[in-house]
PDB file of N, CA and C in Angstrom:
ATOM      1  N   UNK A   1     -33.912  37.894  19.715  1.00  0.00           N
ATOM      2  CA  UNK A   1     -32.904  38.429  20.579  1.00  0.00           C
ATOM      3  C   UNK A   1     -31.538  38.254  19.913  1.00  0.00           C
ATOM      4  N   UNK A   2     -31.156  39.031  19.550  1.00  0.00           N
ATOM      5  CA  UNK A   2     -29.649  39.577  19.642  1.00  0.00           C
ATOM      6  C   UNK A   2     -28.254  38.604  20.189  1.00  0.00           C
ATOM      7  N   UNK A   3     -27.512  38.003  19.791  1.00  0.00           N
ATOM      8  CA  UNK A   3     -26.696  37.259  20.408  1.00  0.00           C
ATOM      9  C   UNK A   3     -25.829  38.360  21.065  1.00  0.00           C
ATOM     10  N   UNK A   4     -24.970  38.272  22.575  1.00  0.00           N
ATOM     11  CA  UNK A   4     -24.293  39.093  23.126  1.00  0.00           C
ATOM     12  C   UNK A   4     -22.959  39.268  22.370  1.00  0.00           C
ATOM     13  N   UNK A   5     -22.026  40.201  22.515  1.00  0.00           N
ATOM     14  CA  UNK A   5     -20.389  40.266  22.013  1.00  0.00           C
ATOM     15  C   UNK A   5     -19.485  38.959  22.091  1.00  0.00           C
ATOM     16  N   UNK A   6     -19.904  38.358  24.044  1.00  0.00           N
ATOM     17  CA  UNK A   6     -19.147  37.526  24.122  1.00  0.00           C
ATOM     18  C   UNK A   6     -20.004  35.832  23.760  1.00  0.00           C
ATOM     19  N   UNK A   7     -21.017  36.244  23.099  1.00  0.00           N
ATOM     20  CA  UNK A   7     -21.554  34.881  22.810  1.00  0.00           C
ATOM     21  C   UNK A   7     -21.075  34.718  21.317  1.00  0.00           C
ATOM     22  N   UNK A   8     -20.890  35.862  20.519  1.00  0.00           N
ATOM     23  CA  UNK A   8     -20.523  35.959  19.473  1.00  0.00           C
ATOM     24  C   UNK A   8     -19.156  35.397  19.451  1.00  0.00           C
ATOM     25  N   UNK A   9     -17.983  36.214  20.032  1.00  0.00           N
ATOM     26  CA  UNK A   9     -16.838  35.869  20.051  1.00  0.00           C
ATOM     27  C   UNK A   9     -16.570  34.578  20.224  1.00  0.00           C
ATOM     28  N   UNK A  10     -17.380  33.464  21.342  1.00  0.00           N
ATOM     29  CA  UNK A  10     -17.166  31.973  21.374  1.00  0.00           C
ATOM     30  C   UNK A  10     -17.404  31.382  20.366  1.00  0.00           C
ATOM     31  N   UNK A  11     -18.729  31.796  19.627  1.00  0.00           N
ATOM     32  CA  UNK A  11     -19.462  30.926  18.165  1.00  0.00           C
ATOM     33  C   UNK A  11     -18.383  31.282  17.272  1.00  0.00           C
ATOM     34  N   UNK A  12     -17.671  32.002  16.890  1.00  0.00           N
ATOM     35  CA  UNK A  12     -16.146  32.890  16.375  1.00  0.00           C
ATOM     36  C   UNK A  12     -15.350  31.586  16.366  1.00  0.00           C
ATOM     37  N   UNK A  13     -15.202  31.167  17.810  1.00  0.00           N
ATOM     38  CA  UNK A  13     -13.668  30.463  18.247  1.00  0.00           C
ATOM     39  C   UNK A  13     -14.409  28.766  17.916  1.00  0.00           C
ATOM     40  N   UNK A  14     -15.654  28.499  17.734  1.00  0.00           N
ATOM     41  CA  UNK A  14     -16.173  27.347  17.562  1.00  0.00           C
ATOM     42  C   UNK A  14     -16.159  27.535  15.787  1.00  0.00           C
ATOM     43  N   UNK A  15     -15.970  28.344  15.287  1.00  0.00           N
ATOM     44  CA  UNK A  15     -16.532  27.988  13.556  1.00  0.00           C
ATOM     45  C   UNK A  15     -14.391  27.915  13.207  1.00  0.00           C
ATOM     46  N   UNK A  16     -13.491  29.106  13.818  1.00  0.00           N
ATOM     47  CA  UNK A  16     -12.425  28.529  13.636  1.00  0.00           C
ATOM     48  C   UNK A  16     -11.565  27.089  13.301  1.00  0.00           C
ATOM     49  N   UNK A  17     -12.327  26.305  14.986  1.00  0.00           N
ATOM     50  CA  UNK A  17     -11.829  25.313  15.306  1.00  0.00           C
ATOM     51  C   UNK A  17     -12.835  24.370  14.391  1.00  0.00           C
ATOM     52  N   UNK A  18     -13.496  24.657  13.935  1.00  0.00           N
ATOM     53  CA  UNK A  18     -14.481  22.922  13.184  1.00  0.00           C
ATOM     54  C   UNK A  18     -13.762  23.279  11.792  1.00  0.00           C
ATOM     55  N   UNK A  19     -13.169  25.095  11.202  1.00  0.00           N
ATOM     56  CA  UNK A  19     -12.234  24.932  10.020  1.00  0.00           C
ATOM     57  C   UNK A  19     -11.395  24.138   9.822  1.00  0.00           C
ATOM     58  N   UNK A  20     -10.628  24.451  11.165  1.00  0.00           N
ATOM     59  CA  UNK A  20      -9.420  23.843  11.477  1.00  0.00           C
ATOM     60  C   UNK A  20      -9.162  22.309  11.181  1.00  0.00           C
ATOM     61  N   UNK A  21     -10.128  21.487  11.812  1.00  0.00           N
ATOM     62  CA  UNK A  21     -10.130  20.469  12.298  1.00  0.00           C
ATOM     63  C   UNK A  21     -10.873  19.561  11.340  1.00  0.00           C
ATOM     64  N   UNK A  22     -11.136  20.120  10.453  1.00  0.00           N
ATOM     65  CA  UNK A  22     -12.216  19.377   9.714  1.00  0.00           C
ATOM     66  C   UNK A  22     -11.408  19.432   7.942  1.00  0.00           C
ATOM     67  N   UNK A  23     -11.067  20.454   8.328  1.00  0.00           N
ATOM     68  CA  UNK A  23      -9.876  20.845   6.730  1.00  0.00           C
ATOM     69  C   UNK A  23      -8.480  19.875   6.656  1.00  0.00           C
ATOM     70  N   UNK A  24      -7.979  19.933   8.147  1.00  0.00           N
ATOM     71  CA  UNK A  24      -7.223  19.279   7.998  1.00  0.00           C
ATOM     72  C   UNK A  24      -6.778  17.173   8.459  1.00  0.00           C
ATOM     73  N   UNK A  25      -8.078  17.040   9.146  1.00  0.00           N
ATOM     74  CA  UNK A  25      -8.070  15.856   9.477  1.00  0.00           C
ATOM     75  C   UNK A  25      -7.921  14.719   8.579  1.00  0.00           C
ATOM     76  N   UNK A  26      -7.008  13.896   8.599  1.00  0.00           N
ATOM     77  CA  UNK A  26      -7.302  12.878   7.775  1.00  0.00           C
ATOM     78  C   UNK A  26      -5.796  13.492   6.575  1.00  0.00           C
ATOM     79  N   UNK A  27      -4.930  14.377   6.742  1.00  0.00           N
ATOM     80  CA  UNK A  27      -3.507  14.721   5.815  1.00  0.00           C
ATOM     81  C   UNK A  27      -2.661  13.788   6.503  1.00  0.00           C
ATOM     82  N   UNK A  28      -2.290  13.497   5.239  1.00  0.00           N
ATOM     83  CA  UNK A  28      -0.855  12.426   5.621  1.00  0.00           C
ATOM     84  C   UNK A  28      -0.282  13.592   6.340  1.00  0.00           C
ATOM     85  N   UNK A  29       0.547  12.933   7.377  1.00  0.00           N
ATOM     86  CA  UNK A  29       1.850  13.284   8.309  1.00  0.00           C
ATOM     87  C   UNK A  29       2.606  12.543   8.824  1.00  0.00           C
ATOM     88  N   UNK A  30       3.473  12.759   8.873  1.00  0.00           N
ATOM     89  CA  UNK A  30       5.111  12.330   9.805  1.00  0.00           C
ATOM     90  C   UNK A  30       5.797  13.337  10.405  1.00  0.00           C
ATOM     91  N   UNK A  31       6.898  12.546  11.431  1.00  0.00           N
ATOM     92  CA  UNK A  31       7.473  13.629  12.410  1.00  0.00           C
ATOM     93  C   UNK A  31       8.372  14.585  11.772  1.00  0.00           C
ATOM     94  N   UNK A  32       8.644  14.265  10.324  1.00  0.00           N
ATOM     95  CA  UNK A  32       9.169  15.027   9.385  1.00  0.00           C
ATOM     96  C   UNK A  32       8.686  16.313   9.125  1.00  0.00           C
ATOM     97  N   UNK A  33       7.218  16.221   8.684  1.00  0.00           N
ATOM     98  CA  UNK A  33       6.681  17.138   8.280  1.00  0.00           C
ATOM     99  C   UNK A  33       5.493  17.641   9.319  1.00  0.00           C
ATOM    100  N   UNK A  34       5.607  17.280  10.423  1.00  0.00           N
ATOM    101  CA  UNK A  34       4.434  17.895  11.271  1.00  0.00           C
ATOM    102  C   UNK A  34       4.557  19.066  11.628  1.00  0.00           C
ATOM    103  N   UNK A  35       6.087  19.915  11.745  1.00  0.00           N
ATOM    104  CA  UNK A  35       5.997  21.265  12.061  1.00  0.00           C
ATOM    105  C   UNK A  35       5.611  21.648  10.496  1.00  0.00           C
ATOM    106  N   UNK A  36       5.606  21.781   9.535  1.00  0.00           N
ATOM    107  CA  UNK A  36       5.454  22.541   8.354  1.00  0.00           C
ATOM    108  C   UNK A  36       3.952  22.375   8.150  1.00  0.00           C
ATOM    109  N   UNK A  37       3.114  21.410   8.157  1.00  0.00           N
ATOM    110  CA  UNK A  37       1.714  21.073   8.668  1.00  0.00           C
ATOM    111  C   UNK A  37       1.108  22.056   9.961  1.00  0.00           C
ATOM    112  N   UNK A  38       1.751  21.935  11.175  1.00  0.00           N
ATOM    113  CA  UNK A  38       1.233  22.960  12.156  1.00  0.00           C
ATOM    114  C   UNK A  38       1.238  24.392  11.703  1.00  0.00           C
ATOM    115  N   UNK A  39       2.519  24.714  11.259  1.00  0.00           N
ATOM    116  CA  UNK A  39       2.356  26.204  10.274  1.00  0.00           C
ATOM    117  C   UNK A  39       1.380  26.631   9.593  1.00  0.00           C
ATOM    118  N   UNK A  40       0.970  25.433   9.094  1.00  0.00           N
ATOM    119  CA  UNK A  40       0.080  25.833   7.891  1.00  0.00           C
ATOM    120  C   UNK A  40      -1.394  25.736   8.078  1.00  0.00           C
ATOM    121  N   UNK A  41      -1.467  25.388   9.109  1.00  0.00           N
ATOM    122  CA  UNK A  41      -2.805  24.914  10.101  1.00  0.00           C
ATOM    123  C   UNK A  41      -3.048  26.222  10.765  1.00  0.00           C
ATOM    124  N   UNK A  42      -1.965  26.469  11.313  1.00  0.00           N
ATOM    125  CA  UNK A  42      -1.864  28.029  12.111  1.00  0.00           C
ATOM    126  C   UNK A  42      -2.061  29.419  10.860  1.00  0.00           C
ATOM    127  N   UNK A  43      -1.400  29.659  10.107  1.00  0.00           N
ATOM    128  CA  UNK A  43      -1.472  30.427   8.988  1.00  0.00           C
ATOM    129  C   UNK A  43      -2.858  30.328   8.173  1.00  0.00           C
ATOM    130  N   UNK A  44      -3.589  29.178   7.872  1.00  0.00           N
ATOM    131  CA  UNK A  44      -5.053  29.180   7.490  1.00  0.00           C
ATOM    132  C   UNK A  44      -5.778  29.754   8.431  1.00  0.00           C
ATOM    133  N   UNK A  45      -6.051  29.618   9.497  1.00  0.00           N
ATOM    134  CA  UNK A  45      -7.187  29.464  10.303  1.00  0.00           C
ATOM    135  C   UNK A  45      -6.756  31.380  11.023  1.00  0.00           C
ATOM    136  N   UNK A  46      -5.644  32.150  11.137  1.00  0.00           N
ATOM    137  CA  UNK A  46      -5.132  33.092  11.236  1.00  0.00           C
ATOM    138  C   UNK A  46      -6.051  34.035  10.070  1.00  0.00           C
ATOM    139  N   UNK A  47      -5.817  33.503   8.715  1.00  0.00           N
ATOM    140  CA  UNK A  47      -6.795  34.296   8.050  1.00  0.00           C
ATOM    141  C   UNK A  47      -7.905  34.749   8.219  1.00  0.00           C
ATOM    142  N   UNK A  48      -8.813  34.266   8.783  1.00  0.00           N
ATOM    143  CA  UNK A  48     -10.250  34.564   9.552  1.00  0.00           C
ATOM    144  C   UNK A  48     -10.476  35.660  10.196  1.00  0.00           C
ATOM    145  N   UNK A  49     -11.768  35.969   9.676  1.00  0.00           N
ATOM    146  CA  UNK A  49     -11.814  37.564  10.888  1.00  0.00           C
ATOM    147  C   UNK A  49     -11.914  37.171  12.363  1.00  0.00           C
ATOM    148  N   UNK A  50     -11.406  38.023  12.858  1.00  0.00           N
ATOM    149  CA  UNK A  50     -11.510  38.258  14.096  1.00  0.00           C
ATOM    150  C   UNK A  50     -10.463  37.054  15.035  1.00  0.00           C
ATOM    151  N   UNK A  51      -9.574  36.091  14.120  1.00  0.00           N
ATOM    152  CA  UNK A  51      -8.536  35.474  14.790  1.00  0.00           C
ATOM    153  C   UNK A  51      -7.273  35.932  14.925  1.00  0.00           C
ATOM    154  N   UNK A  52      -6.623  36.451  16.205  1.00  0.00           N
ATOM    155  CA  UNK A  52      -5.576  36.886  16.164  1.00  0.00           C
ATOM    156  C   UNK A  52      -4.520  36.215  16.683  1.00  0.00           C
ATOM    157  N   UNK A  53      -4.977  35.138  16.903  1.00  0.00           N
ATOM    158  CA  UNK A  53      -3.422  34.041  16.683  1.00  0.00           C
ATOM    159  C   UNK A  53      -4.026  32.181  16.988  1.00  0.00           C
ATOM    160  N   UNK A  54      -3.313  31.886  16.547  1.00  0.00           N
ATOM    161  CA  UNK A  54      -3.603  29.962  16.420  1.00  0.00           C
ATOM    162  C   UNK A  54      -2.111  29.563  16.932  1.00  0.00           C
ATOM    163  N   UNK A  55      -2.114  28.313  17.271  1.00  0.00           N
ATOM    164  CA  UNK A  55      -0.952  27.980  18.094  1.00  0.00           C
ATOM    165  C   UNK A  55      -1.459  26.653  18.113  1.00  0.00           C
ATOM    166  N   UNK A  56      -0.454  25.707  17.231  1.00  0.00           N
ATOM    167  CA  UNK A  56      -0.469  23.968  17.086  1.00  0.00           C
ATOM    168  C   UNK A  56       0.216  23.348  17.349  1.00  0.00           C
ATOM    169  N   UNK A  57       0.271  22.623  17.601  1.00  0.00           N
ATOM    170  CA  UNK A  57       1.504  21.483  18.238  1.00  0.00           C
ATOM    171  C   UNK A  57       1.340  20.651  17.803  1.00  0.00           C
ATOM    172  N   UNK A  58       1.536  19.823  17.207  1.00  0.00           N
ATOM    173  CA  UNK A  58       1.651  17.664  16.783  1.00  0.00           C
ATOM    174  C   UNK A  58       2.346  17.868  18.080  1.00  0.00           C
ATOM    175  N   UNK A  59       1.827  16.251  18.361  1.00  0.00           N
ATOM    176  CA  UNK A  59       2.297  16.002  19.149  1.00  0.00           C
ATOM    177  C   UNK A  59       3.556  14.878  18.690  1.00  0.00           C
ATOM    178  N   UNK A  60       4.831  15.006  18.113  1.00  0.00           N
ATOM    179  CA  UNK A  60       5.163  14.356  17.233  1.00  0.00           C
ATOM    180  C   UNK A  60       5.823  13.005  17.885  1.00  0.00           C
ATOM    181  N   UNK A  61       6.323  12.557  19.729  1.00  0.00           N
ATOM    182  CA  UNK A  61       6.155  11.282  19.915  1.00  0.00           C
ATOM    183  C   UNK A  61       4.913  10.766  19.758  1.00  0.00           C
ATOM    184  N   UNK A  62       3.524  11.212  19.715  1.00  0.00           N
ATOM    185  CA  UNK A  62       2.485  10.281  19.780  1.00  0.00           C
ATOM    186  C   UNK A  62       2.940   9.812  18.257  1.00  0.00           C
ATOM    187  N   UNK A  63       2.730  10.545  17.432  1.00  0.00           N
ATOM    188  CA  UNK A  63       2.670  10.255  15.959  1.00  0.00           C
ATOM    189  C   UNK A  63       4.019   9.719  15.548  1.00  0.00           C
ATOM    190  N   UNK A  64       5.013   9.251  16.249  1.00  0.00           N
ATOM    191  CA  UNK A  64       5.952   8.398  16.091  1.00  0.00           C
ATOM    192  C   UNK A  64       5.641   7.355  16.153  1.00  0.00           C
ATOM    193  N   UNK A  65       4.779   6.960  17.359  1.00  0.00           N
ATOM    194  CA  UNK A  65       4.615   5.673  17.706  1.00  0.00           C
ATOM    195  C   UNK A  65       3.596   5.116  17.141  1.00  0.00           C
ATOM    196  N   UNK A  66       2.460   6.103  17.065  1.00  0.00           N
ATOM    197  CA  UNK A  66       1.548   5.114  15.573  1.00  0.00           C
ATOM    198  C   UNK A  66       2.521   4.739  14.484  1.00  0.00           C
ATOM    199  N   UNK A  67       3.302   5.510  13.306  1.00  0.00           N
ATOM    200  CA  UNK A  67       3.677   5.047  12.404  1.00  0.00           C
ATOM    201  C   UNK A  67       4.582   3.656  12.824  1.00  0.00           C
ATOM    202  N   UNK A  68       5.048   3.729  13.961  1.00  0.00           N
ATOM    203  CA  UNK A  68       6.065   2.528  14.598  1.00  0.00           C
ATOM    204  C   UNK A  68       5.148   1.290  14.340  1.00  0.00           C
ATOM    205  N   UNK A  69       3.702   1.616  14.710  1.00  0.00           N
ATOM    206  CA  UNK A  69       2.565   0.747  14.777  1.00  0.00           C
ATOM    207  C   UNK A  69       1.984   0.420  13.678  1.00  0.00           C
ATOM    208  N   UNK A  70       2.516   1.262  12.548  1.00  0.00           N
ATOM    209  CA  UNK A  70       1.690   0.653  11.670  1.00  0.00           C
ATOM    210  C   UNK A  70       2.721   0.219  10.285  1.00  0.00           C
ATOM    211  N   UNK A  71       2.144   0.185   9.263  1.00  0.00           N
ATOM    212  CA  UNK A  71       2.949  -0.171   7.947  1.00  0.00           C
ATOM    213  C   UNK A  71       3.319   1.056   6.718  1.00  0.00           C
ATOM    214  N   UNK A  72       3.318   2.173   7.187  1.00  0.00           N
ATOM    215  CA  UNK A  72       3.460   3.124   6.167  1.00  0.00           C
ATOM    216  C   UNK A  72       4.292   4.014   7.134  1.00  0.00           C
ATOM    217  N   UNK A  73       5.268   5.026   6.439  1.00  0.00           N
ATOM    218  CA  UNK A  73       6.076   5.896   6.982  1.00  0.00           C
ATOM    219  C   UNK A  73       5.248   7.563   7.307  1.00  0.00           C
ATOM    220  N   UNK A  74       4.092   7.048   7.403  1.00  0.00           N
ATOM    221  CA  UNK A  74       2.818   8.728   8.083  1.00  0.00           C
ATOM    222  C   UNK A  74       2.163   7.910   8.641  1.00  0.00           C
ATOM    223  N   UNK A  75       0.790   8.511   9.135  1.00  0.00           N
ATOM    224  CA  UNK A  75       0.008   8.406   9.263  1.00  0.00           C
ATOM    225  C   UNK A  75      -0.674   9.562   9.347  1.00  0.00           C
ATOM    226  N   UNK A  76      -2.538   9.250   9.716  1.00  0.00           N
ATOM    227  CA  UNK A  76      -3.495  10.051   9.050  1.00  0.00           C
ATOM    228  C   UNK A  76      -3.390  11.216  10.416  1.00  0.00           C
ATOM    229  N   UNK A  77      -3.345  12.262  10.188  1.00  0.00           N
ATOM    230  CA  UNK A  77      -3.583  13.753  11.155  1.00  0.00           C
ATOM    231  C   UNK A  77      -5.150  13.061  11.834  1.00  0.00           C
ATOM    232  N   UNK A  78      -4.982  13.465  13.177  1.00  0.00           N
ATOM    233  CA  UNK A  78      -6.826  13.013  13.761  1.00  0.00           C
ATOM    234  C   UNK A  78      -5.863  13.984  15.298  1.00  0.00           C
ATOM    235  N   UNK A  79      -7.297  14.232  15.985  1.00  0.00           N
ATOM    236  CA  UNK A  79      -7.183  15.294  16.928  1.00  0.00           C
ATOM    237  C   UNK A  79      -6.260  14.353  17.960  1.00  0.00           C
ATOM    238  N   UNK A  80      -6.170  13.506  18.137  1.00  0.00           N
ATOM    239  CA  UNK A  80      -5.125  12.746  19.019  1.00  0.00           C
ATOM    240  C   UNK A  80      -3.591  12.886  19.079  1.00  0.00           C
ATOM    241  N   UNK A  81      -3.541  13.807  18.068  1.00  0.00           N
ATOM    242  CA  UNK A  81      -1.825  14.273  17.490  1.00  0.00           C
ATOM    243  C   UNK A  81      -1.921  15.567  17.855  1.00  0.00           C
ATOM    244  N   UNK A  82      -2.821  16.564  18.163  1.00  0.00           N
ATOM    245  CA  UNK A  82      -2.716  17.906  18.112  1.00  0.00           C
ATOM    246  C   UNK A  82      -3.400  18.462  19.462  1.00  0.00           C
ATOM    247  N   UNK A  83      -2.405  19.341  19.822  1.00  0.00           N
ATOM    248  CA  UNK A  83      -2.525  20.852  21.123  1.00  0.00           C
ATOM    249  C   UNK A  83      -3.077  21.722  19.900  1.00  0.00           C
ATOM    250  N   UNK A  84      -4.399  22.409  20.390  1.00  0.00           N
ATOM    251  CA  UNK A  84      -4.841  23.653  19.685  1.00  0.00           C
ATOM    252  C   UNK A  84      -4.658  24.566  20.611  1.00  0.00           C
ATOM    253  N   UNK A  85      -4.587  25.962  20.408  1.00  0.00           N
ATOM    254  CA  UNK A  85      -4.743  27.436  21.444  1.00  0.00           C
ATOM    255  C   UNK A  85      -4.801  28.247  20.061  1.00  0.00           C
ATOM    256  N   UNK A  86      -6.190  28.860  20.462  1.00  0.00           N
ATOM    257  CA  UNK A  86      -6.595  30.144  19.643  1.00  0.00           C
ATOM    258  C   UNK A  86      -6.970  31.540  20.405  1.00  0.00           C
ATOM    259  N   UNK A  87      -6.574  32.603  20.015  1.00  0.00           N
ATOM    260  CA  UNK A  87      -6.985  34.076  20.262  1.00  0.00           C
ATOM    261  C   UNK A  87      -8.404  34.520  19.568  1.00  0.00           C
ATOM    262  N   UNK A  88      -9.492  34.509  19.976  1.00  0.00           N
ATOM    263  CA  UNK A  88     -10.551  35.474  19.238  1.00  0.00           C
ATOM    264  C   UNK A  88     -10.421  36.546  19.559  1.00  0.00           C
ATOM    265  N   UNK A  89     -10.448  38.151  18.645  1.00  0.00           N
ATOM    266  CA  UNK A  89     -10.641  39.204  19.473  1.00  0.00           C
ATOM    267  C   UNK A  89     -12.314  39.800  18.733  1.00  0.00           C
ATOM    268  N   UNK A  90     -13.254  39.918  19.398  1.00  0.00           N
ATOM    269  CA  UNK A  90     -14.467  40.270  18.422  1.00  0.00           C
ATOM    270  C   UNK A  90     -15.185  41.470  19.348  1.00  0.00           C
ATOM    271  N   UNK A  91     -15.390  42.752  19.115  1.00  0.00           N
ATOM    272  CA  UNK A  91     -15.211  43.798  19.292  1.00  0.00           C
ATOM    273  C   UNK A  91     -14.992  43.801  21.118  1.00  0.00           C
ATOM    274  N   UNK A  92     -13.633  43.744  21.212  1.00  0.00           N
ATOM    275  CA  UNK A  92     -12.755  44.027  22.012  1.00  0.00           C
ATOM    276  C   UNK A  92     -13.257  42.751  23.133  1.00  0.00           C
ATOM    277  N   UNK A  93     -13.864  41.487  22.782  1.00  0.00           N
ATOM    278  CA  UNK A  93     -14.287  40.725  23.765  1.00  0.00           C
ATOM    279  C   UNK A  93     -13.188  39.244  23.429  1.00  0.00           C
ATOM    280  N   UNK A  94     -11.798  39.087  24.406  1.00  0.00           N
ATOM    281  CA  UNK A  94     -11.114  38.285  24.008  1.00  0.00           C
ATOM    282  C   UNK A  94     -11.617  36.740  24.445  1.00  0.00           C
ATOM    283  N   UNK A  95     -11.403  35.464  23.485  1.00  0.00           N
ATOM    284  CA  UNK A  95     -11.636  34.635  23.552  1.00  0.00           C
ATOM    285  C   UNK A  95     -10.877  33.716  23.457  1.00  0.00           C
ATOM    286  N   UNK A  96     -10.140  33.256  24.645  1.00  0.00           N
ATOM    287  CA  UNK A  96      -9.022  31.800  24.490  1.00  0.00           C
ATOM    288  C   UNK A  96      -9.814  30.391  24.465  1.00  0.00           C
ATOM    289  N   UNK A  97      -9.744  29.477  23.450  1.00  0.00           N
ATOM    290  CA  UNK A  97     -10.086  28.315  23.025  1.00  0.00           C
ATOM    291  C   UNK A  97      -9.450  27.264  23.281  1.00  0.00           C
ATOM    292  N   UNK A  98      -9.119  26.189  23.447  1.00  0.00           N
ATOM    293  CA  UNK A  98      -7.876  24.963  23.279  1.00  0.00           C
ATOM    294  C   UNK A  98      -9.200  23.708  22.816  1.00  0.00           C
ATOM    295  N   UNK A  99      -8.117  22.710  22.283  1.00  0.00           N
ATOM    296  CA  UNK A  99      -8.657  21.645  22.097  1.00  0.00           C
ATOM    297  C   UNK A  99      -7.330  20.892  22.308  1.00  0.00           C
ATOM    298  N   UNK A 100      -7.716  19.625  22.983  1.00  0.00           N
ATOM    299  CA  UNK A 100      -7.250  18.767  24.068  1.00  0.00           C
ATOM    300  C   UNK A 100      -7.723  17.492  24.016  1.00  0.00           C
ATOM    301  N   UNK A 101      -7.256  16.526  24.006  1.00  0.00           N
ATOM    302  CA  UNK A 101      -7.833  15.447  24.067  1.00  0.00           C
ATOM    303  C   UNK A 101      -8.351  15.112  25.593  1.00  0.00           C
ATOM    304  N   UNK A 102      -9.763  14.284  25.754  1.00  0.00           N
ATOM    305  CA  UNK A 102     -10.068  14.231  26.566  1.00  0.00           C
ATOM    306  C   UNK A 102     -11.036  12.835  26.693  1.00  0.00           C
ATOM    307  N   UNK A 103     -10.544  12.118  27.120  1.00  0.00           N
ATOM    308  CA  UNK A 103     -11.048  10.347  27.541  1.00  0.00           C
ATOM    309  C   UNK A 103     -11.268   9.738  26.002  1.00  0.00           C
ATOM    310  N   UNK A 104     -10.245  10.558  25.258  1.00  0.00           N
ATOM    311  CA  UNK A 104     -10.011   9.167  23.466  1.00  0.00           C
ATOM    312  C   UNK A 104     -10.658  10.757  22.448  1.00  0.00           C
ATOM    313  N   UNK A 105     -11.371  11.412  22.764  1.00  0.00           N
ATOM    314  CA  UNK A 105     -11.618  12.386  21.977  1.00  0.00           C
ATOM    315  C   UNK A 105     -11.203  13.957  22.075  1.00  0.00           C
ATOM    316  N   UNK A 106     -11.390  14.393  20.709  1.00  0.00           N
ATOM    317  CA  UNK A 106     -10.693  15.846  20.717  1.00  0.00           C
ATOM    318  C   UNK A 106     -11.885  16.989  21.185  1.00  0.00           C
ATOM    319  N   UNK A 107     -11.536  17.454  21.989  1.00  0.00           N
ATOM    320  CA  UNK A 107     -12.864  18.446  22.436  1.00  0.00           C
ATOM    321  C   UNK A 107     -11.667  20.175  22.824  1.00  0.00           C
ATOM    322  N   UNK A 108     -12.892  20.559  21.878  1.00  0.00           N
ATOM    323  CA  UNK A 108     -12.851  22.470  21.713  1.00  0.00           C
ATOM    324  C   UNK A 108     -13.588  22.828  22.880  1.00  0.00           C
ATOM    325  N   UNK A 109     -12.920  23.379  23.572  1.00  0.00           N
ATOM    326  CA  UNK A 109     -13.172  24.184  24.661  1.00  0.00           C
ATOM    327  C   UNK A 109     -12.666  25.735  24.739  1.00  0.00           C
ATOM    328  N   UNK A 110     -14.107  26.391  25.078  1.00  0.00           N
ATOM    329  CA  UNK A 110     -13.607  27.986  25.848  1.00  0.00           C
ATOM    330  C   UNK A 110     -12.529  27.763  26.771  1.00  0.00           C
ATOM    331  N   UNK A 111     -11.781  28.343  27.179  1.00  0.00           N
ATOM    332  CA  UNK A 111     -10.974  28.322  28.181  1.00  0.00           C
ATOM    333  C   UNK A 111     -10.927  29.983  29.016  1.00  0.00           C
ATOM    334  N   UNK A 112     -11.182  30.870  28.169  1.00  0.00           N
ATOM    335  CA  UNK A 112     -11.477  32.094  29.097  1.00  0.00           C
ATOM    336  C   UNK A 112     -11.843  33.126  28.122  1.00  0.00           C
ATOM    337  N   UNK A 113     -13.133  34.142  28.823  1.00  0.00           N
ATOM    338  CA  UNK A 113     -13.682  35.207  27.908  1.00  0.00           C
ATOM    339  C   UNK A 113     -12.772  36.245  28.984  1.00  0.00           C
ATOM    340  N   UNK A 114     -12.665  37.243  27.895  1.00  0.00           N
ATOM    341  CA  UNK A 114     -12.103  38.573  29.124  1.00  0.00           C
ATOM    342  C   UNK A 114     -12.824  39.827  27.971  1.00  0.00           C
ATOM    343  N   UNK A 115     -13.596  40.260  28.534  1.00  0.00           N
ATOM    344  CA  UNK A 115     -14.140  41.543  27.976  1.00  0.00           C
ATOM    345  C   UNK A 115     -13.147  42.826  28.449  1.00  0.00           C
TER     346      UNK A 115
END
C-alpha cells in the first residue's frame, strides 16, 4: 500500500527536522552568535524539497544562563535552546511542524495538515 499525500508530507517534516537537529546539535554557541547559527539552520534545512520555510529561535536567555553556569564563553547547541516551525508543502498537502521542549526533551511535532 501506497503511503497517502498527507502521510508523505509529515514523513517530509520528520526527515527535515532529524536534518536539522542532528546536523546541528552539539555547535558551539553564544548569545553572540545564535542569530547567525539560527540563519543558517533555517537556510540549510530550506534547501530540501518540498520545505518552504524553517523558522528558529535560540532561545538566547536560556543559553545565557548555561554559559553563566558554566566555565567557557558558549556552550553546546541541544534542543533546550531552540523554537523550531517548519512549512512542508508536498503536492499541495501543507504541513506545519514545531519542536518544543517538553518535560526536559525536544519533541517534533505535527502541529497541523491542511490539504
Amino acid at each position: 500500500m501506497d503511503p497517502t499525500d498527507p502521510q508523505t508530507a509529515c514523513f517530509e517534516a520528520g526527515i527535515k527536522f532529524g536534518s536539522l537537529y542532528h546536523q546541528f546539535a552539539g555547535t558551539p554557541v553564544s548569545p553572540d552568535s545564535a542569530d547567525s547559527l539560527a540563519r543558517a539552520m533555517e537556510e540549510s534545512i530550506e534547501n530540501q524539497p518540498f520545505c518552504e520555510s524553517v523558522t528558529v529561535e535560540v532561545l538566547t536567555d536560556e543559553l545565557a544562563a548555561a554559559i553563566d553556569d558554566g566555565a567557557a564563553e558558549y556552550t553546546e547547541l541541544t534542543g533546550r535552546f531552540l523554537d523550531v516551525e517548519m512549512l512542508i508543502d508536498y503536492e499541495g498537502v501543507e504541513v506545519l511542524a514545531r519542536m518544543e521542549m517538553e518535560d526536559g526533551y525536544p519533541l517534533m511535532a505535527v502541529a497541523d495538515v491542511q490539504s
